[in-house]
Protein backbone atom coordinates (compact mmCIF):
# COMPACT_ATOMS: atom_id res chain seq x y z
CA UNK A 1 31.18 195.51 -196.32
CA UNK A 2 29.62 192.27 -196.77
CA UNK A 3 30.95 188.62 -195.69
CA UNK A 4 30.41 187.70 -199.48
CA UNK A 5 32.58 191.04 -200.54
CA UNK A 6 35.29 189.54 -197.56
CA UNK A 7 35.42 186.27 -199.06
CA UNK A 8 36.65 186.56 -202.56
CA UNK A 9 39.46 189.08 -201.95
CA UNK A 10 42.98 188.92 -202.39
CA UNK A 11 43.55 192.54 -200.89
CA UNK A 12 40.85 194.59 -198.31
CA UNK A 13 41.77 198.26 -198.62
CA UNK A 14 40.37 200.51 -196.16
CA UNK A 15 40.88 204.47 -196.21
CA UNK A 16 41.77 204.91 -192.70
CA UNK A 17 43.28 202.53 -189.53
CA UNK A 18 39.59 203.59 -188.05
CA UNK A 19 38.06 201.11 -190.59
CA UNK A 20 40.39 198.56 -190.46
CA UNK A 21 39.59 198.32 -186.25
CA UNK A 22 35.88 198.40 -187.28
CA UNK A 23 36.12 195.61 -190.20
CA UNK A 24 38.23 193.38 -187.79
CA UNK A 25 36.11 193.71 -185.51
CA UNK A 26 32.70 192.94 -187.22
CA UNK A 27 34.50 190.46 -189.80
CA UNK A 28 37.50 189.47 -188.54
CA UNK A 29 36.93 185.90 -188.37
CA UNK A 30 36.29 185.91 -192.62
CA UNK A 31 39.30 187.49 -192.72
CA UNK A 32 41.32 184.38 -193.95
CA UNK A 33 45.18 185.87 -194.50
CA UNK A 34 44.28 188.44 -196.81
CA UNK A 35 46.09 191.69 -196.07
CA UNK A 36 44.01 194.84 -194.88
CA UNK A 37 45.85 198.07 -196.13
CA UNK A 38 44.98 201.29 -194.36
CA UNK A 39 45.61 203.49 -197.44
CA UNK A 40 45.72 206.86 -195.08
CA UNK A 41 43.19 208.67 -196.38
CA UNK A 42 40.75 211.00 -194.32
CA UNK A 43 37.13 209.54 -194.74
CA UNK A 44 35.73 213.32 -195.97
CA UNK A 45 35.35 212.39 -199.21
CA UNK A 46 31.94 212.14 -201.60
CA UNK A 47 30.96 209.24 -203.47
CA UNK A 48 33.14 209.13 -206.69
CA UNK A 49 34.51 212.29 -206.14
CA UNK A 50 37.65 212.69 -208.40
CA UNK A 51 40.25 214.05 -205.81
CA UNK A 52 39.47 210.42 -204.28
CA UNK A 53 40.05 208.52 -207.46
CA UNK A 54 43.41 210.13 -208.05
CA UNK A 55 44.46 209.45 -204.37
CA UNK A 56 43.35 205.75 -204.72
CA UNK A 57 44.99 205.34 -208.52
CA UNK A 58 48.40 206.75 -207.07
CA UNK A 59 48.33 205.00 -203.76
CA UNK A 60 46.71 201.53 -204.65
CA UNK A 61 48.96 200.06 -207.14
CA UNK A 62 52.13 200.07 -204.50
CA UNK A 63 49.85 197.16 -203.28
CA UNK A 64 49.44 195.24 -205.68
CA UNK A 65 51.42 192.54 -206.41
C-alpha cells in the first residue's frame, strides 16, 4: 500500500491485525483519522479468488457507513 492509496481513504481495511501493525508502522503518520478495520481473515488466499470475495462482500458492508 501506497502513501497516495493512504491518502484518499475514508476506510483502510486490512485482512488480518498482522497488517494493520505492519501498515501503522510503515504509514502510520498518513494515517489522518481514518479507521483501519482488521476484517479477520487468514491471509491464505489467491488473488481474486471467489471464497475471498464472498468473505469481503459479507463482512465489508457492516463498515460502511
Amino acid at each position: 500500500m501506497a502513501l497516495e492509496d493512504i491518502e484518499w481513504a475514508d476506510y483502510i481495511f486490512v485482512m488480518e491485525n498482522a497488517h494493520k501493525k505492519k501498515l501503522s508502522k510503515k504509514l502510520g503518520n498518513a494515517i489522518n483519522g481514518q479507521p483501519v478495520i482488521s476484517l479477520g481473515i487468514p491471509d491464505d488466499y489467491e488473488y481474486m479468488d471467489q471464497a475471498l470475495i464472498d468473505i469481503l462482500k459479507s463482512k465489508v458492508p457492516a463498515y460502511i457507513k
